[in-house]
N, C-alpha and C. Protein backbone atom coordinates (compact mmCIF):
# COMPACT_ATOMS: atom_id res chain seq x y z
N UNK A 1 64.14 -88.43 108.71
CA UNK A 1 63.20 -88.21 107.63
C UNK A 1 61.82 -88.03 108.23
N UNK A 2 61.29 -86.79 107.81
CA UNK A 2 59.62 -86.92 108.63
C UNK A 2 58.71 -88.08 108.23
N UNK A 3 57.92 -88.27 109.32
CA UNK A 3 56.91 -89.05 108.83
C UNK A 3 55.14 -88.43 108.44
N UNK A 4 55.08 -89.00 107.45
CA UNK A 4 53.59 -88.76 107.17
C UNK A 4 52.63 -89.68 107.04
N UNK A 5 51.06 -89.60 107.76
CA UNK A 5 50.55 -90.57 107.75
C UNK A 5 49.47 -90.08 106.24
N UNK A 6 49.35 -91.39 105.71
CA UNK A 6 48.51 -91.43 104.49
C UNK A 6 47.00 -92.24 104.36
N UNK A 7 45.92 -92.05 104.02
CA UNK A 7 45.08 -92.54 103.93
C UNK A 7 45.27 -92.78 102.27
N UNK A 8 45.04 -94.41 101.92
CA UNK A 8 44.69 -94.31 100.95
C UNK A 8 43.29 -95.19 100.68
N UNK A 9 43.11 -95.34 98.98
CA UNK A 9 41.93 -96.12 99.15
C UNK A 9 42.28 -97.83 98.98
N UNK A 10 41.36 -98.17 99.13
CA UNK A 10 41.69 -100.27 99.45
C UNK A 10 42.63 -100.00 97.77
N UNK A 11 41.98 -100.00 96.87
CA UNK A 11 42.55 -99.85 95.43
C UNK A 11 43.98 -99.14 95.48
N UNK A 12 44.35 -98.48 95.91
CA UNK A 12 45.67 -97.87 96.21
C UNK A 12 46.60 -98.33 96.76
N UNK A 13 45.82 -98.79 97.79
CA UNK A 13 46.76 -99.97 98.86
C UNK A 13 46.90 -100.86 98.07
N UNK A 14 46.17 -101.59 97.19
CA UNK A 14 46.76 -102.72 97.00
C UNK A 14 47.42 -102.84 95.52
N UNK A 15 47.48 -101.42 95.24
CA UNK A 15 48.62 -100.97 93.75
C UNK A 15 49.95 -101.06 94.74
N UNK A 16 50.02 -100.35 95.32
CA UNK A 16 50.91 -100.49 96.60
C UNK A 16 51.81 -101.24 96.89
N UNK A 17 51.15 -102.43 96.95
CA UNK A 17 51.30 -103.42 97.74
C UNK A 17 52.01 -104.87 96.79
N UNK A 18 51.37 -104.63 95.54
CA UNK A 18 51.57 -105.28 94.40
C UNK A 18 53.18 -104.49 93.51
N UNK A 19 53.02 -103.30 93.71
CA UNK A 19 54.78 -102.64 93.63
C UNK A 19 55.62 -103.26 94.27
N UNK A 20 55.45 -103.69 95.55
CA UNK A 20 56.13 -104.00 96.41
C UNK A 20 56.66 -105.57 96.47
N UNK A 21 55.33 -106.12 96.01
CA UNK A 21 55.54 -107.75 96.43
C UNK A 21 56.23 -107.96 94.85
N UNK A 22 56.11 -107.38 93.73
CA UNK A 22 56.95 -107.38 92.58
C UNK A 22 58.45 -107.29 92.26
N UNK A 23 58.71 -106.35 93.79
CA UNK A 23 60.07 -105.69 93.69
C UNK A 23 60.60 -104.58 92.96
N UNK A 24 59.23 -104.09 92.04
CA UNK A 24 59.47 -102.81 92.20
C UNK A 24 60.01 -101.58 92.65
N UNK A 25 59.84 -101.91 94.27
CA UNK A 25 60.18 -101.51 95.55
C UNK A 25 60.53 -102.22 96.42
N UNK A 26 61.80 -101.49 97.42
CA UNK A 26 61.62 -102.08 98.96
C UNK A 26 60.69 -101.97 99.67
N UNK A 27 59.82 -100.80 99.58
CA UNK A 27 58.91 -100.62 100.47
C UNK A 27 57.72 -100.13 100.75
N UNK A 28 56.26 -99.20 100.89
CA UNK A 28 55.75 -99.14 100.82
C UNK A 28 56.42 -97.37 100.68
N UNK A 29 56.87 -97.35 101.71
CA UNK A 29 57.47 -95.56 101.55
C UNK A 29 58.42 -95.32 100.45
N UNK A 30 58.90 -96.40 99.98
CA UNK A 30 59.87 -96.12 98.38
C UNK A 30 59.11 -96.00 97.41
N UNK A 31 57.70 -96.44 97.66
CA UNK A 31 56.76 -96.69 96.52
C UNK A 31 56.04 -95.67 96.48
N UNK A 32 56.03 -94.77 97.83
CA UNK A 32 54.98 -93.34 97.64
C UNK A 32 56.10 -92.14 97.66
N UNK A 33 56.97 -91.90 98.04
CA UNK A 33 58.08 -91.19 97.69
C UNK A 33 58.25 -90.95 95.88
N UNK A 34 58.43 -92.33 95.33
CA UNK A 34 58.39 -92.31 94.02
C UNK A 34 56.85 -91.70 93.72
N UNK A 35 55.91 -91.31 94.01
CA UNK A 35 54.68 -91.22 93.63
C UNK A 35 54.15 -89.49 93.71
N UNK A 36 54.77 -89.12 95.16
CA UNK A 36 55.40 -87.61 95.02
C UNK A 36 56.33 -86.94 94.28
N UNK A 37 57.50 -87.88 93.70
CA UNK A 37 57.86 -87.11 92.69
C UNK A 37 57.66 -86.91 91.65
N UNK A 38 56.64 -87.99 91.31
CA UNK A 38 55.92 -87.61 90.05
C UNK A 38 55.08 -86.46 89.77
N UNK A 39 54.53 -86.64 91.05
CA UNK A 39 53.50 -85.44 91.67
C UNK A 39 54.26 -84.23 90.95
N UNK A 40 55.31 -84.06 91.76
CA UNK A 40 56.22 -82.72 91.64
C UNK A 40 56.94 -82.32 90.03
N UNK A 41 56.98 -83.75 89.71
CA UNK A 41 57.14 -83.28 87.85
C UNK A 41 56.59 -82.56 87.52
N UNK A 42 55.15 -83.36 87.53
CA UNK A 42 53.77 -83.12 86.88
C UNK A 42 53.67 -81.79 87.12
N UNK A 43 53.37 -81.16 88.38
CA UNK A 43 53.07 -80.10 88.54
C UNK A 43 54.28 -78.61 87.94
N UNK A 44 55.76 -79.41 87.88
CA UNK A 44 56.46 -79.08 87.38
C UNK A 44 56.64 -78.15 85.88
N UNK A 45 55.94 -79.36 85.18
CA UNK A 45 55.96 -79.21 83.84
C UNK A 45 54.31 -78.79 83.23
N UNK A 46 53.35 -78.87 84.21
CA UNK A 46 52.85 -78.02 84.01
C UNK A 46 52.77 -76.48 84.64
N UNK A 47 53.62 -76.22 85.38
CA UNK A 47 53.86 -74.60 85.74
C UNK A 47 54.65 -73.99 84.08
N UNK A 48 55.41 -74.99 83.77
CA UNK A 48 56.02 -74.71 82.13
C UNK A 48 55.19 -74.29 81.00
N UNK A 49 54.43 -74.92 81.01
CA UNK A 49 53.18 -75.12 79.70
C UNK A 49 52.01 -74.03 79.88
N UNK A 50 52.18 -73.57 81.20
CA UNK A 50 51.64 -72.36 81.64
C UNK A 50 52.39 -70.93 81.28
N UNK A 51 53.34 -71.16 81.31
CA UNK A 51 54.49 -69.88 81.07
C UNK A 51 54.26 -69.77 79.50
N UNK A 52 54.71 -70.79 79.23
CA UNK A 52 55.01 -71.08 77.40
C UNK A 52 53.14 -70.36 76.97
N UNK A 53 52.14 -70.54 77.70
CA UNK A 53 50.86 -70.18 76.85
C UNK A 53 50.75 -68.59 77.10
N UNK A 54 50.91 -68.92 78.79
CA UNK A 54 51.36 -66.66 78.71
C UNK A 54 52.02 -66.01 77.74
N UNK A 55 53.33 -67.00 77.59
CA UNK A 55 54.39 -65.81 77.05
C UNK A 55 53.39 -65.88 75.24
N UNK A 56 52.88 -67.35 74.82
CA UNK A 56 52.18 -67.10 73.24
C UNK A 56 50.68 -65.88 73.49
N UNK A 57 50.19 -65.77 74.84
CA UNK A 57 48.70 -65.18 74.63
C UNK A 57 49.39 -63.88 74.85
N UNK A 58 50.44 -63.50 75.45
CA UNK A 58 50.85 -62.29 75.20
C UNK A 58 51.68 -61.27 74.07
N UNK A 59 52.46 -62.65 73.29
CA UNK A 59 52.95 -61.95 71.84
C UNK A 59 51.38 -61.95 70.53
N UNK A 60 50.14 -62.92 70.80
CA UNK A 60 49.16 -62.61 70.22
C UNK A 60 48.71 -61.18 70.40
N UNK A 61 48.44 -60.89 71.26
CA UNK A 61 47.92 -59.73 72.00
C UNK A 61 48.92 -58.01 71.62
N UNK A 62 49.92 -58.58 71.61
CA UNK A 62 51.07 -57.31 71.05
C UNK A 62 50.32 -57.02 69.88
N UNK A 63 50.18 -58.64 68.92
CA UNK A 63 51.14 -58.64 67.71
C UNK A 63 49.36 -57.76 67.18
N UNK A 64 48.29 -58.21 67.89
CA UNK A 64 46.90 -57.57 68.02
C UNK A 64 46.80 -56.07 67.78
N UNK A 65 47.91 -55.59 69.16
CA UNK A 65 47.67 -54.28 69.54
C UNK A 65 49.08 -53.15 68.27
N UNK A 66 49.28 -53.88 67.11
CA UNK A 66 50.38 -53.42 66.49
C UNK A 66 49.81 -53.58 65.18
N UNK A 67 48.28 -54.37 65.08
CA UNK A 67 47.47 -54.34 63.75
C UNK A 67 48.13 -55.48 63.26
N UNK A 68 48.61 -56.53 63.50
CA UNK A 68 49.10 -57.21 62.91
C UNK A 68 48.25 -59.14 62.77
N UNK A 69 47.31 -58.69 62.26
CA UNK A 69 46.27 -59.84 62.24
C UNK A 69 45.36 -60.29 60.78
N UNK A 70 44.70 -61.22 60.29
CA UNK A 70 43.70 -61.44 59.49
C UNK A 70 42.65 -61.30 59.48
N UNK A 71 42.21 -60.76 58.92
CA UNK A 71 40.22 -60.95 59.31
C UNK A 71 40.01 -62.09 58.75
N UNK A 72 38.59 -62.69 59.14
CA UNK A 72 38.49 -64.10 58.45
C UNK A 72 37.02 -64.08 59.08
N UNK A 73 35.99 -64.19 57.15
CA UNK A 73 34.89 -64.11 57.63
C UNK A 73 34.18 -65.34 58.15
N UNK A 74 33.46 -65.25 58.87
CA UNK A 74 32.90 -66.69 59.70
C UNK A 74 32.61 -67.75 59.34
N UNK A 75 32.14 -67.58 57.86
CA UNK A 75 31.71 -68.40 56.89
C UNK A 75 33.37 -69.66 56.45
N UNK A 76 33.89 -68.52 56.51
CA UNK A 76 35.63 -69.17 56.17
C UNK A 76 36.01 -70.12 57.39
N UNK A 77 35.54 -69.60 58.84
CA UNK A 77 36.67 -69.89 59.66
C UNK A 77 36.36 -71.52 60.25
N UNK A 78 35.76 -72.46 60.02
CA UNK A 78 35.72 -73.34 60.07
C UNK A 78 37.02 -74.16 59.06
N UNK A 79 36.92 -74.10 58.07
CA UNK A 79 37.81 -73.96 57.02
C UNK A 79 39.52 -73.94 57.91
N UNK A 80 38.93 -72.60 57.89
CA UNK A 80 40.81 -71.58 57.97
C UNK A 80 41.26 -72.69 59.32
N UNK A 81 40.46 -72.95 60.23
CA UNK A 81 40.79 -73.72 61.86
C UNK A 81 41.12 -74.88 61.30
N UNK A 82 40.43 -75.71 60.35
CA UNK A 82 40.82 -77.37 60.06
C UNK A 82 42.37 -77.41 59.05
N UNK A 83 42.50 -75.91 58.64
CA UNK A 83 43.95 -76.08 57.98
C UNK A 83 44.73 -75.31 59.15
N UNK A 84 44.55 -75.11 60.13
CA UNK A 84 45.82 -74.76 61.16
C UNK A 84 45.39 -76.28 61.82
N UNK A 85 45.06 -76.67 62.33
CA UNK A 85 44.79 -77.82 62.80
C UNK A 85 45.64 -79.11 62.19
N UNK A 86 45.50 -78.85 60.77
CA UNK A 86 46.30 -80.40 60.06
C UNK A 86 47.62 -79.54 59.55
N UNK A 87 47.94 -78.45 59.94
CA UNK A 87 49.53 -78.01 59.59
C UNK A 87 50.12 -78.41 61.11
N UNK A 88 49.23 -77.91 62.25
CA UNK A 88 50.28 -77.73 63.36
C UNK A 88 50.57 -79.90 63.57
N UNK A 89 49.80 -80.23 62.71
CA UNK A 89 50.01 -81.64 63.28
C UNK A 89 50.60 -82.12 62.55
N UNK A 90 51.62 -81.45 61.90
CA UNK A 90 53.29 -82.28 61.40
C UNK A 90 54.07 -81.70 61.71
């Protein structure tokens, strides 16, 4: 298994360290292993949430270039935003 050396900060070390003396973990490298794969979720699932906003800013943009939109005068759109706002939130 390669090794890597890590700097962390005193505060890190002793999250660390407190995983460890808990039993959390065996070890200090079980405890940052687990910490990279979170890493790798994270970055995971946001490469997803990235796709998912392309693939919506690009069917906007069709649905744009096919005339298929509202006008909404400015005066309204404060309004029109606080009722997409409390629909998308059920």
């Amino acid at each position: 298994m390669p090794t890597r050396n890590v700097n962390l900060t005193a505060e890190q070390d002793a999250f660390v360290e407190e995983m460890v003396k808990a039993g959390k973990y065996q070890n200090a490298s079980e405890a940052m292993r687990d910490a990279v794969r979170g890493l790798q979720q994270r970055w995971q699932q946001d490469e997803l949430k990235l796709d998912l906003l392309r693939t919506q800013v690009k069917a906007g943009i069709d649905a744009l270039d096919r005339g298929e939109f509202t006008e909404i005068a400015d005066a309204d759109l404060d309004a029109v935003l606080d009722d997409l706002a409390t629909t998308g939130a059920r």
